[in-house]
Protein backbone atom coordinates (compact mmCIF):
# COMPACT_ATOMS: atom_id res chain seq x y z
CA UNK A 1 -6.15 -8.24 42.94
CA UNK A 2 -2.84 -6.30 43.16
CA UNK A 3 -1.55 -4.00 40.99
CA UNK A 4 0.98 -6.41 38.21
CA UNK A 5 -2.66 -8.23 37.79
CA UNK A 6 -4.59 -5.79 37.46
CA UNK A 7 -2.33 -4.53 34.45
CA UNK A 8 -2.13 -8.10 32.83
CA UNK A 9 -5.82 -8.29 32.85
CA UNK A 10 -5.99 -4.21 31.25
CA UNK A 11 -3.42 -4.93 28.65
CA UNK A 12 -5.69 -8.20 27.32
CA UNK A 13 -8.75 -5.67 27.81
CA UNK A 14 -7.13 -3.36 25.49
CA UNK A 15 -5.33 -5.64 23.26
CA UNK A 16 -8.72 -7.50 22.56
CA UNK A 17 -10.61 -3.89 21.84
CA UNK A 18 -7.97 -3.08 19.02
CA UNK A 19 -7.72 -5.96 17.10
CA UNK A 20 -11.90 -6.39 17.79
CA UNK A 21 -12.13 -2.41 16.54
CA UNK A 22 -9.89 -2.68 13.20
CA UNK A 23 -12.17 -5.47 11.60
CA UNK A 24 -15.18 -3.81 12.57
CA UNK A 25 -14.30 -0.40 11.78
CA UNK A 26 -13.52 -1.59 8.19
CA UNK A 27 -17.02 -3.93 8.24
CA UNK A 28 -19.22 -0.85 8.81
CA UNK A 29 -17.21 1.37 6.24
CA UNK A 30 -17.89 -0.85 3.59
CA UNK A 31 -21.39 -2.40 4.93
CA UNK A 32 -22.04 1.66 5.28
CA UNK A 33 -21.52 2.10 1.46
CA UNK A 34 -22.73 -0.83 -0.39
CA UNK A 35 -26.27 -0.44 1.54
CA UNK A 36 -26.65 3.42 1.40
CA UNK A 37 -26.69 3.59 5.14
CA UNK A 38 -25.82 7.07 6.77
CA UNK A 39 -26.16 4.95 10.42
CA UNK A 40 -24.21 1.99 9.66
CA UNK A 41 -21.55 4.96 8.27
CA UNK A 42 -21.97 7.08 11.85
CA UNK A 43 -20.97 4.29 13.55
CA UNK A 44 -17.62 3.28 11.40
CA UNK A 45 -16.46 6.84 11.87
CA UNK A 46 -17.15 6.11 15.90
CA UNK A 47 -15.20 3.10 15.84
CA UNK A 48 -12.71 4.94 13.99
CA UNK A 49 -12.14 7.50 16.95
CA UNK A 50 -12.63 4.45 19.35
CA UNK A 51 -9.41 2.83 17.62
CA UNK A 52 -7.38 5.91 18.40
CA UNK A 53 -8.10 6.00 21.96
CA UNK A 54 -8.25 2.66 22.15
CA UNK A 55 -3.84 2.34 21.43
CA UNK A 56 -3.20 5.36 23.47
CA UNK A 57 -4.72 3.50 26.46
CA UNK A 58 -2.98 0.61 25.23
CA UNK A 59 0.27 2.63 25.34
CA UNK A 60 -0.79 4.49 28.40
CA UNK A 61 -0.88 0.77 30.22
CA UNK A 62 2.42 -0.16 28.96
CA UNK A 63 3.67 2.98 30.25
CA UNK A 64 2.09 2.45 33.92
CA UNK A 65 4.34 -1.35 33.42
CA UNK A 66 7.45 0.77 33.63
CA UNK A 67 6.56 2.83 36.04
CA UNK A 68 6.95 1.21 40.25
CA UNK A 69 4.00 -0.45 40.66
CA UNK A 70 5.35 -1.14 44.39
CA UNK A 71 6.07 1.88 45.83
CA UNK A 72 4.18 4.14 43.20
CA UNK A 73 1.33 2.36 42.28
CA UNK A 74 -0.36 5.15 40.66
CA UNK A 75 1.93 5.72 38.21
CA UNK A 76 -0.27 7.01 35.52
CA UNK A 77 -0.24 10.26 36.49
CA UNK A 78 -3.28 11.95 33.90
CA UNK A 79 -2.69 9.71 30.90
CA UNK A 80 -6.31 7.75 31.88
CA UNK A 81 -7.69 11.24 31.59
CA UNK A 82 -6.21 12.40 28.62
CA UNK A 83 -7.53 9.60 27.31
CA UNK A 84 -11.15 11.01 27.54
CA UNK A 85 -9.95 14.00 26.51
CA UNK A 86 -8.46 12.51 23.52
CA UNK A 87 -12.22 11.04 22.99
CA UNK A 88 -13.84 13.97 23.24
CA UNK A 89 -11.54 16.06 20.77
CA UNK A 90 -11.94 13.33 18.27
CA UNK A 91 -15.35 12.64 18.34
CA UNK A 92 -16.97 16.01 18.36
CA UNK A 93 -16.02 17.04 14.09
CA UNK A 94 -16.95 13.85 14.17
CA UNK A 95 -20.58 13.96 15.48
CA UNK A 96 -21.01 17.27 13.96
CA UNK A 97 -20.32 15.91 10.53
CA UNK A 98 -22.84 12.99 10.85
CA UNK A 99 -25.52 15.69 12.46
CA UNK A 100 -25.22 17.50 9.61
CA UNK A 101 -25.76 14.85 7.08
CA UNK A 102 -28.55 13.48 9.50
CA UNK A 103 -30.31 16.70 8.51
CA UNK A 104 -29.74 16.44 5.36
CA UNK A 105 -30.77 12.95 4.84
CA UNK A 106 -34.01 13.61 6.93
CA UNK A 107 -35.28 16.76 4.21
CA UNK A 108 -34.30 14.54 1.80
CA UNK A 109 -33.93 10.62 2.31
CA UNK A 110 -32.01 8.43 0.58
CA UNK A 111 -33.69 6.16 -2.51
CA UNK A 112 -33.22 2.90 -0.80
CA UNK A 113 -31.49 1.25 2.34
CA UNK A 114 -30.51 -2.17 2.27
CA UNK A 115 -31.67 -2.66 5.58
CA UNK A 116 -30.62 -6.16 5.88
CA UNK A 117 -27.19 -5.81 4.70
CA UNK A 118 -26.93 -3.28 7.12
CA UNK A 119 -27.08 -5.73 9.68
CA UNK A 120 -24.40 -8.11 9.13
CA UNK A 121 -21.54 -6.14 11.57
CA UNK A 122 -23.79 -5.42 13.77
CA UNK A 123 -24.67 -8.95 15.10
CA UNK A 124 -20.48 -9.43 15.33
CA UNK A 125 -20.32 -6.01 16.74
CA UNK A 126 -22.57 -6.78 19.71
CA UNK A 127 -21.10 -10.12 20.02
CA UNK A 128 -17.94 -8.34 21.05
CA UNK A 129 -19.10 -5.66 22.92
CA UNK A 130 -21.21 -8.00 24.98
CA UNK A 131 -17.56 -9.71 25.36
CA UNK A 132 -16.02 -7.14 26.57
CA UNK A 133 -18.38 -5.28 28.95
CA UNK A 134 -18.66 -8.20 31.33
CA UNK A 135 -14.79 -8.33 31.20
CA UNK A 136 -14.81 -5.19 32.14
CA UNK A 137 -17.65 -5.84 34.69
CA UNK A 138 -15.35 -8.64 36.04
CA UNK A 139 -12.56 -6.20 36.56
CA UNK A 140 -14.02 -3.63 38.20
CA UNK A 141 -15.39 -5.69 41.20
CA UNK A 142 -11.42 -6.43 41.51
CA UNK A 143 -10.03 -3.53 41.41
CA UNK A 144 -10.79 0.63 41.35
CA UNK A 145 -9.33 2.08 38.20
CA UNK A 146 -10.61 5.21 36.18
CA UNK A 147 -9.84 3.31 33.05
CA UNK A 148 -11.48 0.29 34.15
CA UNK A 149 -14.41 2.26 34.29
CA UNK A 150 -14.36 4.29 31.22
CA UNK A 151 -14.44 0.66 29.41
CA UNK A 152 -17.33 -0.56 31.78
CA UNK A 153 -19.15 2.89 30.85
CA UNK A 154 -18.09 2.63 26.99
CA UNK A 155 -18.96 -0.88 26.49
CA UNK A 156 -22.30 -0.44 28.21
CA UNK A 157 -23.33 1.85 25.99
CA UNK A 158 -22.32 0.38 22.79
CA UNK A 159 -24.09 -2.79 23.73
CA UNK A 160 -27.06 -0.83 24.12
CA UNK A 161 -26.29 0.84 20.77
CA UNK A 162 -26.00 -2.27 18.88
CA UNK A 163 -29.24 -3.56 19.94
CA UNK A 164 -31.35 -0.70 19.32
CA UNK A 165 -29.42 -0.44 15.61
CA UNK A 166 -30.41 -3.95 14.94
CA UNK A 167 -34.17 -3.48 16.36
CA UNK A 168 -33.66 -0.25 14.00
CA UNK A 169 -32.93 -1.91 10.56
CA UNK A 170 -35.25 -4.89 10.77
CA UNK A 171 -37.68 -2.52 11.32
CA UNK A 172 -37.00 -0.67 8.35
CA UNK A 173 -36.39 -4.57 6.09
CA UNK A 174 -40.04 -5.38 8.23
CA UNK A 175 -41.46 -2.24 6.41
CA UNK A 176 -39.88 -2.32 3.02
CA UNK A 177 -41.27 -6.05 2.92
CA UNK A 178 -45.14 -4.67 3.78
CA UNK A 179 -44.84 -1.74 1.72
CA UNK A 180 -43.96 0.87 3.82
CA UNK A 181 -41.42 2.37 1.77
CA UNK A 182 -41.96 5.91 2.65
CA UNK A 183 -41.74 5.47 6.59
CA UNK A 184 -38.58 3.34 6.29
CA UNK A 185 -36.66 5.85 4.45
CA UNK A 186 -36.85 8.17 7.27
CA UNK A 187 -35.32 5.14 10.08
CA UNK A 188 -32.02 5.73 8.81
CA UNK A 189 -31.08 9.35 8.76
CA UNK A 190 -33.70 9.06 12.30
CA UNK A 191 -31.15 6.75 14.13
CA UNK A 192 -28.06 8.51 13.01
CA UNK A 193 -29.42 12.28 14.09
CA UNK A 194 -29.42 9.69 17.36
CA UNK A 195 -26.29 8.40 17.36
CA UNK A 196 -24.61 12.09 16.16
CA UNK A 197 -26.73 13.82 18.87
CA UNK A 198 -25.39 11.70 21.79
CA UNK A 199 -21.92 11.41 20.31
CA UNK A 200 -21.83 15.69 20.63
CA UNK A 201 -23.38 15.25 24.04
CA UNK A 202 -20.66 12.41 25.40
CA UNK A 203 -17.85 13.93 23.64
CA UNK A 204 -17.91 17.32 25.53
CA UNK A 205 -18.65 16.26 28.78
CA UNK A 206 -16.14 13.84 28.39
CA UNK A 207 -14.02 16.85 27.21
CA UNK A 208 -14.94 19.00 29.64
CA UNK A 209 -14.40 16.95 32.83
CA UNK A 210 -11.31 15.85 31.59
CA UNK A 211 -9.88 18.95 31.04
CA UNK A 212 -10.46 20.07 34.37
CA UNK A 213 -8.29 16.96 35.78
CA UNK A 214 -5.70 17.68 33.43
CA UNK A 215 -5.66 21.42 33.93
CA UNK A 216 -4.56 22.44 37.82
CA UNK A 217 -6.00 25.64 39.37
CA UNK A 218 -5.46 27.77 42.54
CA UNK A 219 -7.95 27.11 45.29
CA UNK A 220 -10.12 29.86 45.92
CA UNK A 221 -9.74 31.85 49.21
CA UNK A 222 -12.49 30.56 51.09
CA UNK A 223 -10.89 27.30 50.85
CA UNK A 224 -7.73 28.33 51.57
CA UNK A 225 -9.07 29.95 54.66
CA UNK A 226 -11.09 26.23 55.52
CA UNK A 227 -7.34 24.86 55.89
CA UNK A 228 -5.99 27.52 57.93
CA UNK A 229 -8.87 27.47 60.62
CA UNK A 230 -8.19 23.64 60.10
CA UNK A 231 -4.67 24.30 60.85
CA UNK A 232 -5.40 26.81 63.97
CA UNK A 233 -7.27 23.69 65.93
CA UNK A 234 -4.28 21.54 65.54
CA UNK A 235 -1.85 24.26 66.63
CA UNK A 236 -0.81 22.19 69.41
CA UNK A 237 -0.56 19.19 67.88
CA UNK A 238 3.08 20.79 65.85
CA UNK A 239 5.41 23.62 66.74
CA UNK A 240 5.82 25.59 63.73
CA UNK A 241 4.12 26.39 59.99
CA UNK A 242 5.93 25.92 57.23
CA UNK A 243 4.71 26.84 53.43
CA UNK A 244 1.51 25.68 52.13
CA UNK A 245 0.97 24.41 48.94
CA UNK A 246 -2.79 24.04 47.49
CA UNK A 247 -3.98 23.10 43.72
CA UNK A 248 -7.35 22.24 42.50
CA UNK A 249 -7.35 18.89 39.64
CA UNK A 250 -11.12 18.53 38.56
CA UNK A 251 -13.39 18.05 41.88
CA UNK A 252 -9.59 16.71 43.99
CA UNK A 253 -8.37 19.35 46.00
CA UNK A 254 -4.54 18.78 47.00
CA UNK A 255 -2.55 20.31 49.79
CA UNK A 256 0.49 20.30 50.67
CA UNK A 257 1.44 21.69 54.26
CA UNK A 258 5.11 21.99 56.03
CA UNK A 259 5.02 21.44 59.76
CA UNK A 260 7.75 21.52 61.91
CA UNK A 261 8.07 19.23 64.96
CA UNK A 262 9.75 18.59 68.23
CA UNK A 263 12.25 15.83 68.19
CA UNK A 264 10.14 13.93 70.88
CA UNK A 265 7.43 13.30 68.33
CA UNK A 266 6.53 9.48 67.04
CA UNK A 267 5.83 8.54 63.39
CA UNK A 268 2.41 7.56 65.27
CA UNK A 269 1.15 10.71 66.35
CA UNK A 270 1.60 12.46 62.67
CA UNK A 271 -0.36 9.91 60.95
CA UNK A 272 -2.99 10.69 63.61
CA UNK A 273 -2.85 14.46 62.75
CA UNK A 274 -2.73 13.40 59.26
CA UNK A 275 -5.82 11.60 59.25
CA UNK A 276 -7.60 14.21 61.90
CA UNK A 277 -6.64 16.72 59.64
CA UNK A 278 -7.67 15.47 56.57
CA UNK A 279 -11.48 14.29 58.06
CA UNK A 280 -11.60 17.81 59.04
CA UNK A 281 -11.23 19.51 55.36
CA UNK A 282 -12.91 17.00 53.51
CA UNK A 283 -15.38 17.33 55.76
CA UNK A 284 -15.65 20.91 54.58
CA UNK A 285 -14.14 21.16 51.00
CA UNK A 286 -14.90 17.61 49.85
CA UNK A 287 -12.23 15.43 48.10
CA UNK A 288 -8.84 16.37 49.73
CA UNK A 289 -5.57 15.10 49.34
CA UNK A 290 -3.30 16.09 52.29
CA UNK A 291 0.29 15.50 52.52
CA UNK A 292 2.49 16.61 55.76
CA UNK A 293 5.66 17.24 55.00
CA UNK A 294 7.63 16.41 58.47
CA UNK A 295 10.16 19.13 58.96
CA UNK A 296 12.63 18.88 62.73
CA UNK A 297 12.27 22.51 64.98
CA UNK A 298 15.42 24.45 63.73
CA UNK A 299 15.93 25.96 67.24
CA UNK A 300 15.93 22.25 68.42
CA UNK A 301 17.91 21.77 65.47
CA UNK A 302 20.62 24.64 66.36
């Protein structure tokens, strides 16, 4: 699959998550009310945060559509991790408030849940989330893409969610029907301390992993020190050292180095060095990005 597919096939992804999100969002907010449900409620305030990440991906794909998708095909620079940081920002107030109302609900549960009206978005709900992780599925076997991923990830998970809700609330209807009235009044503040618990726990690793991508940092020394020793055994392979630049983006370590060359030297032999030299340092540092910047001798040049 090359790249203009790949982008056709995101931008339906994304266009089908929005317009699924904005009826479902409003199902739960009202389902979440009229049948006293603090759970149903956590998740319309999750789909709520979904919805906002949801359009800046959207926008983020129209914006890799203007970028070259031939000779820069990975255009998108960060905006696939701001995403996830966007996520994370959003949903931690979010989890919080549902945590504390969790709480609140368990020292003192709520008079009655409607435990079958609860239901009703949730069998739509998982409908479309079952739709959209194996489109997602489908897409990354095509193609490696961060955001392809975060959907396959996302969708996953609220498939799982979905089904353990639903298992959740017929319990409670299967206990109000037998009696059980005091045991199913503590399902529904039990499920959202859940829901707000792994919401919190998602939302800052998704926050903190993505702010390391999006925030560059100097190497430390004893790396820069692996690419000069990496740079001493291929003295002979250039004439002269140039300046080297070195950042850090999450676990990707980029360098940039400026060698200077003979005017006898093929395109051939520094894409050998190239890939020599970037074995070498990954080998040692781990994921590397090395660039040679070709620069001509200037006493050959004089």
């Amino acid at each position: 699959m090359n790249i203009n597919d790949l982008l056709d096939e995101l931008e339906r992804l994304s266009r089908i998550a929005v317009f699924a999100l904005l009826p479902l969002t409003a199902a739960f907010v009202l389902t979440g009310y009229f049948a006293n449900s603090l759970t149903i409620g956590s998740m319309a305030l999750e789909n709520g945060a979904s919805i906002i990440v949801q359009l800046f991906a959207f926008q983020s794909i129209r914006a890799m559509r203007s970028a070259d998708p031939i000779r820069f095909p990975h255009g998108t620079g960060k905006l696939e991790n701001f995403s996830g940081f966007l996520y994370g920002a959003l949903t931690i107030p979010t989890a919080c408030y549902i945590l504390f109302h969790a709480v609140q609900n368990l020292l003192d549960p709520a008079d009655h849940v409607a435990f079958g009206l609860a239901q009703l978005p949730l069998i739509p709900s998982l409908l479309v989330n079952i739709y959209i992780y194996r489109f997602a599925a489908r897409l990354s076997r095509s193609y490696d893409s961060p955001l392809v991923e975060s959907y396959l990830i996302d969708y996953r998970v609220a498939v799982w969610f979905d089904a353990i809700v639903i298992l959740a609330m017929t319990t409670g209807l299967v206990l109000n029907i037998v009696g059980g009235e005091t045991y199913a009044a503590y399902i529904d503040p039990s499920f959202s301390l859940g829901i707000a618990l792994y919401m919190l726990r998602a939302a800052v690793g998704q926050l903190l992993s993505n702010f390391r991508v999006l925030i560059d940092l100097p190497m430390p020394e004893p790396e820069q020190l692996q690419i000069m020793r990496v740079l001493a055994e291929e003295f002979e392979a250039y004439e002269q050292l140039g300046t080297i630049r070195t950042r850090r983006s999450g676990a990707q370590r980029f360098v940039e180095v400026e060698l200077y060359f003979g005017g006898s030297v093929d395109v051939k032999a520094i894409s050998a060095l190239n890939a020599r030299m970037q074995q070498k340092l990954r080998a040692k540092l781990g994921d590397v990005k090395l660039n040679i910047v070709v620069l001509e001798n200037p006493e050959e040049a004089a």
